[in-house]
C-alpha atoms as a PDB file:
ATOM      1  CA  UNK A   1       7.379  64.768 -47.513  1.00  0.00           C
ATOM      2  CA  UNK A   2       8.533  68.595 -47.565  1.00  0.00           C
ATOM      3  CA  UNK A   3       9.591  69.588 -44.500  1.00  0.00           C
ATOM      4  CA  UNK A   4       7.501  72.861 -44.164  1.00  0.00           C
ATOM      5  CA  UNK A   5       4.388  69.830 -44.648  1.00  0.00           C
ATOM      6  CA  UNK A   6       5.391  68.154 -42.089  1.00  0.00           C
ATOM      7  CA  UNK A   7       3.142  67.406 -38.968  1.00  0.00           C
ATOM      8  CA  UNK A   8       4.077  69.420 -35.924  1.00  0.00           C
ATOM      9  CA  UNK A   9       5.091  65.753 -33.846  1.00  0.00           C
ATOM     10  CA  UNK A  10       7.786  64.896 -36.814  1.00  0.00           C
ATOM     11  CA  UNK A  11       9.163  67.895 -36.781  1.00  0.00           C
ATOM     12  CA  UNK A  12      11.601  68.322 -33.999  1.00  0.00           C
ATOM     13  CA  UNK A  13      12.629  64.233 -34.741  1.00  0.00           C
ATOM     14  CA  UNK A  14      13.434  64.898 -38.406  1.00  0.00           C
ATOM     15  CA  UNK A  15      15.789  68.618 -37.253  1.00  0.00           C
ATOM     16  CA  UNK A  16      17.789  66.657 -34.692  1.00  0.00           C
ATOM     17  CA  UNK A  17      18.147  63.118 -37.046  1.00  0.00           C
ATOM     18  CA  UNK A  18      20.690  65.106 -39.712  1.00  0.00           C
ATOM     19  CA  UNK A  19      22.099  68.091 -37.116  1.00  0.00           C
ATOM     20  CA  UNK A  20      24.983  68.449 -39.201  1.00  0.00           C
ATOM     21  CA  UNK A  21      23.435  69.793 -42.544  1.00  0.00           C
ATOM     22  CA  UNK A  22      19.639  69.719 -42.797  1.00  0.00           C
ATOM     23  CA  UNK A  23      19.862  73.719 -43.663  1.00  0.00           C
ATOM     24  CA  UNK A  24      22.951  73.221 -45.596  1.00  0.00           C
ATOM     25  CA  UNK A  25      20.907  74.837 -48.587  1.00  0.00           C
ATOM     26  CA  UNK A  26      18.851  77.663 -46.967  1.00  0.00           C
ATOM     27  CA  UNK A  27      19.955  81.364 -47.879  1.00  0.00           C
ATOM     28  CA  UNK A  28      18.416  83.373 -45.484  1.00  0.00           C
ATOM     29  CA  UNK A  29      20.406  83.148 -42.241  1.00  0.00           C
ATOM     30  CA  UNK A  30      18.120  84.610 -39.914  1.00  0.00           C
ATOM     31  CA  UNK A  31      15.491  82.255 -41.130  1.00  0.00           C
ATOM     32  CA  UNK A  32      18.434  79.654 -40.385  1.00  0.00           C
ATOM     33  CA  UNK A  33      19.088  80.490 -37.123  1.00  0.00           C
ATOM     34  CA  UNK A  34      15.645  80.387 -36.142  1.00  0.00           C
ATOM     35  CA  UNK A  35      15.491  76.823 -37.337  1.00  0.00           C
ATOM     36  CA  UNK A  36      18.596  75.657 -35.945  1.00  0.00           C
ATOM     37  CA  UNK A  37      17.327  77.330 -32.592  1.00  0.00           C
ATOM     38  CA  UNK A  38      14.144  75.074 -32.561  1.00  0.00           C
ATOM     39  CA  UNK A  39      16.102  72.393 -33.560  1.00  0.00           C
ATOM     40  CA  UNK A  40      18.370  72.892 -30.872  1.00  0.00           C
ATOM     41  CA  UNK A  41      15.852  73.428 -28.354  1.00  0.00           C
ATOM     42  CA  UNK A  42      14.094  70.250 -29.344  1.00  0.00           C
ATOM     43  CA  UNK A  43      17.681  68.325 -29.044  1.00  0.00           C
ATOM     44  CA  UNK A  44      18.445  69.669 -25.641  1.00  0.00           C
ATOM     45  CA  UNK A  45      14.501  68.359 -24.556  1.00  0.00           C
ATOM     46  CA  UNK A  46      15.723  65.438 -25.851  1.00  0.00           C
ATOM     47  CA  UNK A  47      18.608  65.362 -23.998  1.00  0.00           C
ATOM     48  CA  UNK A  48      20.559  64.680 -27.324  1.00  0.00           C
ATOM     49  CA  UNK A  49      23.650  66.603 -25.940  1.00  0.00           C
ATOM     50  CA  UNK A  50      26.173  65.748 -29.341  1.00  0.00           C
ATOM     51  CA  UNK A  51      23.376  66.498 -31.401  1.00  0.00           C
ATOM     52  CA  UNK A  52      23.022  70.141 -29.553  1.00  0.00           C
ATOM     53  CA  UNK A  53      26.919  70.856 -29.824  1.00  0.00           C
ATOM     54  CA  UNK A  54      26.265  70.492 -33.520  1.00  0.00           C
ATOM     55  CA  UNK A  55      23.784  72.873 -34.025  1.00  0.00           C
ATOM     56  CA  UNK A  56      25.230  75.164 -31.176  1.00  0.00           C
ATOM     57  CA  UNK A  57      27.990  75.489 -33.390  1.00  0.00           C
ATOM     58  CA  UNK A  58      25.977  75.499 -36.571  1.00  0.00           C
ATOM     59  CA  UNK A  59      23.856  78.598 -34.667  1.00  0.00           C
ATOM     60  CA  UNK A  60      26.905  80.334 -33.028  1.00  0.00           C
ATOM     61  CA  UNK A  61      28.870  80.425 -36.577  1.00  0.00           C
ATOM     62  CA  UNK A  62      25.720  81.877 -38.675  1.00  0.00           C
ATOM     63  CA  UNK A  63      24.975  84.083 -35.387  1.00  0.00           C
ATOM     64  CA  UNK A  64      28.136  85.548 -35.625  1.00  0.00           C
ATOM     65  CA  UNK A  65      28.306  86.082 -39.017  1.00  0.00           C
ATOM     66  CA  UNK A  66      24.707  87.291 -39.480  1.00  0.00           C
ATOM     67  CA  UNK A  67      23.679  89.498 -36.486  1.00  0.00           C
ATOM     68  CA  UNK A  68      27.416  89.844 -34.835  1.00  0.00           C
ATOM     69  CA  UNK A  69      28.955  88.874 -31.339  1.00  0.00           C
ATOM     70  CA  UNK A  70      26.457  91.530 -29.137  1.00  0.00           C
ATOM     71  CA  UNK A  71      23.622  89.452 -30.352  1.00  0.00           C
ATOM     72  CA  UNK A  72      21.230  87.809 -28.051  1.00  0.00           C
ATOM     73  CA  UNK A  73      21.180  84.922 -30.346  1.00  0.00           C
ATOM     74  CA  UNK A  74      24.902  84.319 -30.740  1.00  0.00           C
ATOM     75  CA  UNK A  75      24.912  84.310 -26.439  1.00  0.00           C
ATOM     76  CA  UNK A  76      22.513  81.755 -26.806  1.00  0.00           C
ATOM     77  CA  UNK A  77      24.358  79.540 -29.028  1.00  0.00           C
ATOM     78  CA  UNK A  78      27.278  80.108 -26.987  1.00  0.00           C
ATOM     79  CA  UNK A  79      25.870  78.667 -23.590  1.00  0.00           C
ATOM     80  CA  UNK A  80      24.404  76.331 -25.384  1.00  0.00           C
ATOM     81  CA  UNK A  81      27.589  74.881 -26.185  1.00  0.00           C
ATOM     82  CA  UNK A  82      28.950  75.209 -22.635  1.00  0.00           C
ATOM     83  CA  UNK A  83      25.941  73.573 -21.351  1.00  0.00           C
ATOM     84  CA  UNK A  84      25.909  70.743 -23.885  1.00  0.00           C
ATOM     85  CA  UNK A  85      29.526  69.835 -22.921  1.00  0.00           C
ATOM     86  CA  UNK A  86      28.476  70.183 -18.753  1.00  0.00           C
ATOM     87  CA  UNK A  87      26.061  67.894 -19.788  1.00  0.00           C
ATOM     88  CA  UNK A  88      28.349  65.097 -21.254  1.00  0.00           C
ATOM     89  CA  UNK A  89      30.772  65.449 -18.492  1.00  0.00           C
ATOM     90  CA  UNK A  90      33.330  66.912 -20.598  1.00  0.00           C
ATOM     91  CA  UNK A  91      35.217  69.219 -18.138  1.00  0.00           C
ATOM     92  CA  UNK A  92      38.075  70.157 -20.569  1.00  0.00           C
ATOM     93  CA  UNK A  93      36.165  71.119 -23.316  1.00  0.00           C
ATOM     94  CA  UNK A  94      33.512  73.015 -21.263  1.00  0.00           C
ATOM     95  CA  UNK A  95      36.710  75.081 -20.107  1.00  0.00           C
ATOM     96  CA  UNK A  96      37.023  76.216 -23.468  1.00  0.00           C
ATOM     97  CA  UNK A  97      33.390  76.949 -24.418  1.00  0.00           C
ATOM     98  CA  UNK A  98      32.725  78.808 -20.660  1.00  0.00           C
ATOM     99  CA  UNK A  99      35.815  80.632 -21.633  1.00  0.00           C
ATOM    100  CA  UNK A 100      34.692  81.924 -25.091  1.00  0.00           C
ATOM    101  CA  UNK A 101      30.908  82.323 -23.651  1.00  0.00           C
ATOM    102  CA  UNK A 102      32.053  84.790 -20.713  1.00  0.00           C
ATOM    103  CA  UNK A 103      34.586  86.956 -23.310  1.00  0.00           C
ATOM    104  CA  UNK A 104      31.573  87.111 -26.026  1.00  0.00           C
ATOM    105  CA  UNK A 105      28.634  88.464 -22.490  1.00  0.00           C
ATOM    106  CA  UNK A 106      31.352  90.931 -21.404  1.00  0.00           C
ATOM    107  CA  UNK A 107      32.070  92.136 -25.145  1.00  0.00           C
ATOM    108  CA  UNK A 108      28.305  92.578 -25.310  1.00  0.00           C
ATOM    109  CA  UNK A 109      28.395  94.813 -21.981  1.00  0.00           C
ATOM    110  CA  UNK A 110      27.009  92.329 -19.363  1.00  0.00           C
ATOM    111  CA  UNK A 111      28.275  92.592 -15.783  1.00  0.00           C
ATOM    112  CA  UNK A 112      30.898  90.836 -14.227  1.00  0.00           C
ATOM    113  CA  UNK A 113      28.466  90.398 -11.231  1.00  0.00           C
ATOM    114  CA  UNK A 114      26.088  88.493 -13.797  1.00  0.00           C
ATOM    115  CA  UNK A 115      28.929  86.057 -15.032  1.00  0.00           C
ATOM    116  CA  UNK A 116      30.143  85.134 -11.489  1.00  0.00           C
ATOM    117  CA  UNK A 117      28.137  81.635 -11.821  1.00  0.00           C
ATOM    118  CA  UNK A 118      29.816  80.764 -15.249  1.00  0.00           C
ATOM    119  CA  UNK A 119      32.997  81.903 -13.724  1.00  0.00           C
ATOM    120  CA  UNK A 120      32.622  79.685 -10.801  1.00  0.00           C
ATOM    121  CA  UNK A 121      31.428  76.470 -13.031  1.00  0.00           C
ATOM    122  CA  UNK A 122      34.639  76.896 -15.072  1.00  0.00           C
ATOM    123  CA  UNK A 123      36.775  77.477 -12.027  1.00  0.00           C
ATOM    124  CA  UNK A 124      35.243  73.950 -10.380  1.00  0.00           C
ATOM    125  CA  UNK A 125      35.954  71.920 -14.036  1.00  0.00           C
ATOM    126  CA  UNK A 126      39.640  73.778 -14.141  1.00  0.00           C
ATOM    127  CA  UNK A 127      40.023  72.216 -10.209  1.00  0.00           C
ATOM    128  CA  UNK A 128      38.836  69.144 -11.087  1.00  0.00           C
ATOM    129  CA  UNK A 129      41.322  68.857 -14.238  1.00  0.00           C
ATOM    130  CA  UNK A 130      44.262  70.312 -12.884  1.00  0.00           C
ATOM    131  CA  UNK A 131      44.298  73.556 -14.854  1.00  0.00           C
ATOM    132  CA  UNK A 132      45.282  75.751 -11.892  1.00  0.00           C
ATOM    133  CA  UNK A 133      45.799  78.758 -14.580  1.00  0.00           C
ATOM    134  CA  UNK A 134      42.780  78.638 -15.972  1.00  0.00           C
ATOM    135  CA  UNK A 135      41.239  78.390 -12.148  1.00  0.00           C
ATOM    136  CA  UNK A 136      43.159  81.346 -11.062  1.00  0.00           C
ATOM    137  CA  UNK A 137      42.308  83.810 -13.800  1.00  0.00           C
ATOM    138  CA  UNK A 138      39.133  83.399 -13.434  1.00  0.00           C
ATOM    139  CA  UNK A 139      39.509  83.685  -9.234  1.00  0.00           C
ATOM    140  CA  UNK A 140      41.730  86.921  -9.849  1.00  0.00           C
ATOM    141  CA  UNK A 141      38.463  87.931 -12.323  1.00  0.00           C
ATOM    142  CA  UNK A 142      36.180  87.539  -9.689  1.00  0.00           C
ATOM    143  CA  UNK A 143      38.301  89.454  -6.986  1.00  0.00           C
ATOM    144  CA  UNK A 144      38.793  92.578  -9.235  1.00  0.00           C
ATOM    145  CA  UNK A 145      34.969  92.755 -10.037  1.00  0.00           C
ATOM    146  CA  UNK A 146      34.323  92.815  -5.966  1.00  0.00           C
ATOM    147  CA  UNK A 147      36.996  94.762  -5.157  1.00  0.00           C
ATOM    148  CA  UNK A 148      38.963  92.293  -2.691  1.00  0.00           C
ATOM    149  CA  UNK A 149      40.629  95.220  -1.181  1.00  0.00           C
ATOM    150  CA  UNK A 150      42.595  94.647   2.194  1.00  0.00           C
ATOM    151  CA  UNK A 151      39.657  94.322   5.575  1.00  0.00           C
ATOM    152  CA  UNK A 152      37.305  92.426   2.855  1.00  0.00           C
ATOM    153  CA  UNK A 153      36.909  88.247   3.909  1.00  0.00           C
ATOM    154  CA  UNK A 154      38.107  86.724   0.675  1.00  0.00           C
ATOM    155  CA  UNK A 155      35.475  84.635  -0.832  1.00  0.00           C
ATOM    156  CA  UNK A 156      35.230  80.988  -1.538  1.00  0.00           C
ATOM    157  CA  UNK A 157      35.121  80.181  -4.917  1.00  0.00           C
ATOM    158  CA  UNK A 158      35.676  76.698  -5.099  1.00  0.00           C
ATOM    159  CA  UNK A 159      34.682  74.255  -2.382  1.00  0.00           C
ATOM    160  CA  UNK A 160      33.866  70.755  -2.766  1.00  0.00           C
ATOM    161  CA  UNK A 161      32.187  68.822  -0.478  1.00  0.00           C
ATOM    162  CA  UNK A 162      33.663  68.289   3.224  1.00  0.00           C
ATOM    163  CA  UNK A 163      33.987  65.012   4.101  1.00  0.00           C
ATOM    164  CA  UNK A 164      31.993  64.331   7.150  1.00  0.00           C
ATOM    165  CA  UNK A 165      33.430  62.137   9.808  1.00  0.00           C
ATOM    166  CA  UNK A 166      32.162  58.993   9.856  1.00  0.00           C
ATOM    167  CA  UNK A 167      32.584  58.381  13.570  1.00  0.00           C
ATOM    168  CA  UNK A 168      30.454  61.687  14.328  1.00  0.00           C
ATOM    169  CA  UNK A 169      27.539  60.426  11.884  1.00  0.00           C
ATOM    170  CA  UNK A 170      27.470  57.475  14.041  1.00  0.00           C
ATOM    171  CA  UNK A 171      27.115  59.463  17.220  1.00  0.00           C
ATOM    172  CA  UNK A 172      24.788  61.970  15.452  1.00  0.00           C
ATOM    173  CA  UNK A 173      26.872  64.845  16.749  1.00  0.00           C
ATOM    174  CA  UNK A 174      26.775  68.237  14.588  1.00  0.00           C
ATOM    175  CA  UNK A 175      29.123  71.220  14.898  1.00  0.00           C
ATOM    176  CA  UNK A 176      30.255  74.641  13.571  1.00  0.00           C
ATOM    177  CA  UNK A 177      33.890  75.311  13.050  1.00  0.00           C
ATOM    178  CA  UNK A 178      35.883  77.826  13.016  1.00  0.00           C
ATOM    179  CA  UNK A 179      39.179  78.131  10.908  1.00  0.00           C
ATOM    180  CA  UNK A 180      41.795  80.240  11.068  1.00  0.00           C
ATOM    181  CA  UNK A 181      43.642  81.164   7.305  1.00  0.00           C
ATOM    182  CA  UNK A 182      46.222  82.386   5.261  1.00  0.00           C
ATOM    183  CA  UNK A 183      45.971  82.418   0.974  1.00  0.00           C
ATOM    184  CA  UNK A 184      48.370  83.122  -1.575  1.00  0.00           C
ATOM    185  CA  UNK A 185      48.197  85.163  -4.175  1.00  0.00           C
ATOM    186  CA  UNK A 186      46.249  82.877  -6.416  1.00  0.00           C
ATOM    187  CA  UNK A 187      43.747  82.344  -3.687  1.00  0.00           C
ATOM    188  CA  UNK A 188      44.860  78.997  -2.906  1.00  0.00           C
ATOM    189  CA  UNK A 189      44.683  78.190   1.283  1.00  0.00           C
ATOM    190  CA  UNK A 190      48.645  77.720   2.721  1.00  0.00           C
ATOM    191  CA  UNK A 191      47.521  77.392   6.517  1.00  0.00           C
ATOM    192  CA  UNK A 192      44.953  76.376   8.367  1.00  0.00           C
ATOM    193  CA  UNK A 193      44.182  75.902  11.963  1.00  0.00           C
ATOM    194  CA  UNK A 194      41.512  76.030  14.294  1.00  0.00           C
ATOM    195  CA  UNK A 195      40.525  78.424  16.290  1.00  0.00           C
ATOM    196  CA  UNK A 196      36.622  77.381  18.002  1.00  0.00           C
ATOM    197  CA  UNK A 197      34.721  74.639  17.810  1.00  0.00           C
ATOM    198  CA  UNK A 198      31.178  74.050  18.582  1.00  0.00           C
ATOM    199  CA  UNK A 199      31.741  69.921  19.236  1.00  0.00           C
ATOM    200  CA  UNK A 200      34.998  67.912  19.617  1.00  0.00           C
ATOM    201  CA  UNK A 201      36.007  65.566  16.655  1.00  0.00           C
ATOM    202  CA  UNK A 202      36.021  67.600  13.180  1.00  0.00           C
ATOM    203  CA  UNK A 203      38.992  69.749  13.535  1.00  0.00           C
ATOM    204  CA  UNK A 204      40.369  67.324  11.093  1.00  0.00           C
ATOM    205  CA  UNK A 205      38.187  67.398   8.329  1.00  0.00           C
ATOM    206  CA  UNK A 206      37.710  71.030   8.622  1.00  0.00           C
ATOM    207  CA  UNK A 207      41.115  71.427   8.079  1.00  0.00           C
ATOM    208  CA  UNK A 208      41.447  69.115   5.293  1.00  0.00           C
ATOM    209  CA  UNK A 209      38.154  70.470   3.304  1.00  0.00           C
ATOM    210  CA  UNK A 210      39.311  74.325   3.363  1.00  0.00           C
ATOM    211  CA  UNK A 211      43.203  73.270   1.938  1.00  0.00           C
ATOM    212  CA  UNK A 212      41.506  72.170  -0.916  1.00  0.00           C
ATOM    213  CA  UNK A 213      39.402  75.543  -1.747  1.00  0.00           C
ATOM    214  CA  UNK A 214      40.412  78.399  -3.490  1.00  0.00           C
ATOM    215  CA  UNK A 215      39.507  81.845  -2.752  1.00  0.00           C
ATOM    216  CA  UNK A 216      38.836  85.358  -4.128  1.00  0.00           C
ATOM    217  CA  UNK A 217      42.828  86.654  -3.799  1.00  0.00           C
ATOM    218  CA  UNK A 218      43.237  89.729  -2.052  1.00  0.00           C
ATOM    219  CA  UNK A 219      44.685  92.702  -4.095  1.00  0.00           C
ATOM    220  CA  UNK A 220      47.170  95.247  -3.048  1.00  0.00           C
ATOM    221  CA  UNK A 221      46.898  98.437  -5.691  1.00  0.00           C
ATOM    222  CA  UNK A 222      45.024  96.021  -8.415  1.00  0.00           C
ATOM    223  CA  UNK A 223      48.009  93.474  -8.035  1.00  0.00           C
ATOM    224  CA  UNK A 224      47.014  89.942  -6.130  1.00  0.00           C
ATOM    225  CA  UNK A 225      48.788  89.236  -2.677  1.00  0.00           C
ATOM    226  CA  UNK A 226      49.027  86.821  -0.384  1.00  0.00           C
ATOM    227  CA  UNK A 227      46.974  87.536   2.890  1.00  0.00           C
ATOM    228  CA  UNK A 228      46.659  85.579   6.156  1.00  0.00           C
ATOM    229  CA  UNK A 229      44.205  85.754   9.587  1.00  0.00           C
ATOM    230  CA  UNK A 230      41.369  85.374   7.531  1.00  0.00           C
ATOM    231  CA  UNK A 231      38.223  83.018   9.200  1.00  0.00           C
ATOM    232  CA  UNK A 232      35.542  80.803   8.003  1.00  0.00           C
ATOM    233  CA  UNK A 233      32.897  78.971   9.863  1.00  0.00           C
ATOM    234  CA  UNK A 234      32.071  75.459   8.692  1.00  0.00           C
ATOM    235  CA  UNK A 235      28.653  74.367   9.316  1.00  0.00           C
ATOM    236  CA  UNK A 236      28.532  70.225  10.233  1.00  0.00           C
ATOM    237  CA  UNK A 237      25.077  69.382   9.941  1.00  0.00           C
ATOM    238  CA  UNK A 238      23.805  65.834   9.348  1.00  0.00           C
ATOM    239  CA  UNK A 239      20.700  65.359   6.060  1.00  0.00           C
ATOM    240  CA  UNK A 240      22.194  68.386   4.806  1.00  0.00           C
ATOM    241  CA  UNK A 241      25.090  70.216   3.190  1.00  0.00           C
ATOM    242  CA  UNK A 242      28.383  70.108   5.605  1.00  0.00           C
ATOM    243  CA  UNK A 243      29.642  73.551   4.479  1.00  0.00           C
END
């Protein structure tokens, strides 16, 4: 059966069943990309994440070529990519497509305000893989777009979950704490104390959750420094987010 034929119900299946070259013929690229986009769109539904990193590439290569980098489409194609690799759980290559994403929205004129949430994602993959230099050019990224001058609180930028302790769950006791600390130059916490406490018992796993953050750097004439009596108030509550 031709494909333009084709009842509206078989038509996403039969796009995402041969992803790598069902338009391998077509010569009108716009008319392409519009495919590949429903196709891709119908994969993603789907939740046929290899499938979509084939046609986001497919799309992002004829987007490219065909309309140019600026192009809404080609953005598209690149966060599809990103996303597609989020999905699988594949931090390092997500790195790479976030990367190339966030360089193609800036070349296009977006904000760096706007691209603080795909900055963020690839800064929490780069932690989680051990790619501190990825993690802290996209920190040092961050602080230059909000100006981390010195008398601005540096800002968290990654911070995974803190540990609640199990003894304090048991007595259903909640707290705020108060930490006292000092960053380097890449953002990354060197000391830690604390300096109030709401309830008795968490000074511990305060302590232990904000060494593994990182935070905005603070920068001294557009150069990043290290910086110290800095404070940040972690919120213990129990059926709910502990920081």
């Amino acid at each position: 059966m031709p494909l333009q034929t084709m009842p509206r119900r078989y038509f996403a299946h039969a796009l995402t069943m041969s992803a790598a070259g069902w338009l391998t013929g077509c010569d009108d690229p716009k008319r392409e990309i519009k495919d590949v986009k429903g196709a891709l769109q119908a994969a993603y539904g789907q939740k046929k994440f290899k499938d979509v990193l084939t046609l986001g590439q497919r799309g992002l290569d004829l987007s490219r070529e065909a309309l140019g980098d600026k192009h809404p489409d080609t953005l598209y194609f690149a966060q599809s990519i990103s996303e597609a690799y989020t999905e699988l759980a594949n931090k390092k290559d997500a790195i790479v497509a976030l990367d190339r994403e966030i360089k193609l929205r800036l070349a296009a004129g977006q904000s760096e305000q706007k691209l603080q949430g795909r900055r963020t994602l690839a800064i929490k993959f780069a932690e989680e893989t051990n790619n501190k230099p990825v993690a802290i050019s996209h920190a040092l990224a961050i602080a230059r777009d909000i100006k981390m001058e010195p008398g601005k609180d540096p800002q968290p930028v990654y911070r995974p979950e803190t540990a609640y302790p199990l003894n304090m769950v048991s007595q259903g006791t909640q707290a705020d704490v108060t930490v006292e600390y000092a960053i380097d130059d890449t953002g990354a916490v060197t000391q830690a104390k604390v300096i109030r406490a709401t309830s008795t018992g968490f000074d511990q796993a305060a302590i232990d959750s904000i060494k593994k953050w990182r935070f905005t750097p603070m920068l001294k004439n557009g150069a990043a420094v290290a910086s110290g009596g800095h404070q940040f108030t972690l919120m213990f509550r129990l059926g709910g987010k502990k920081n």
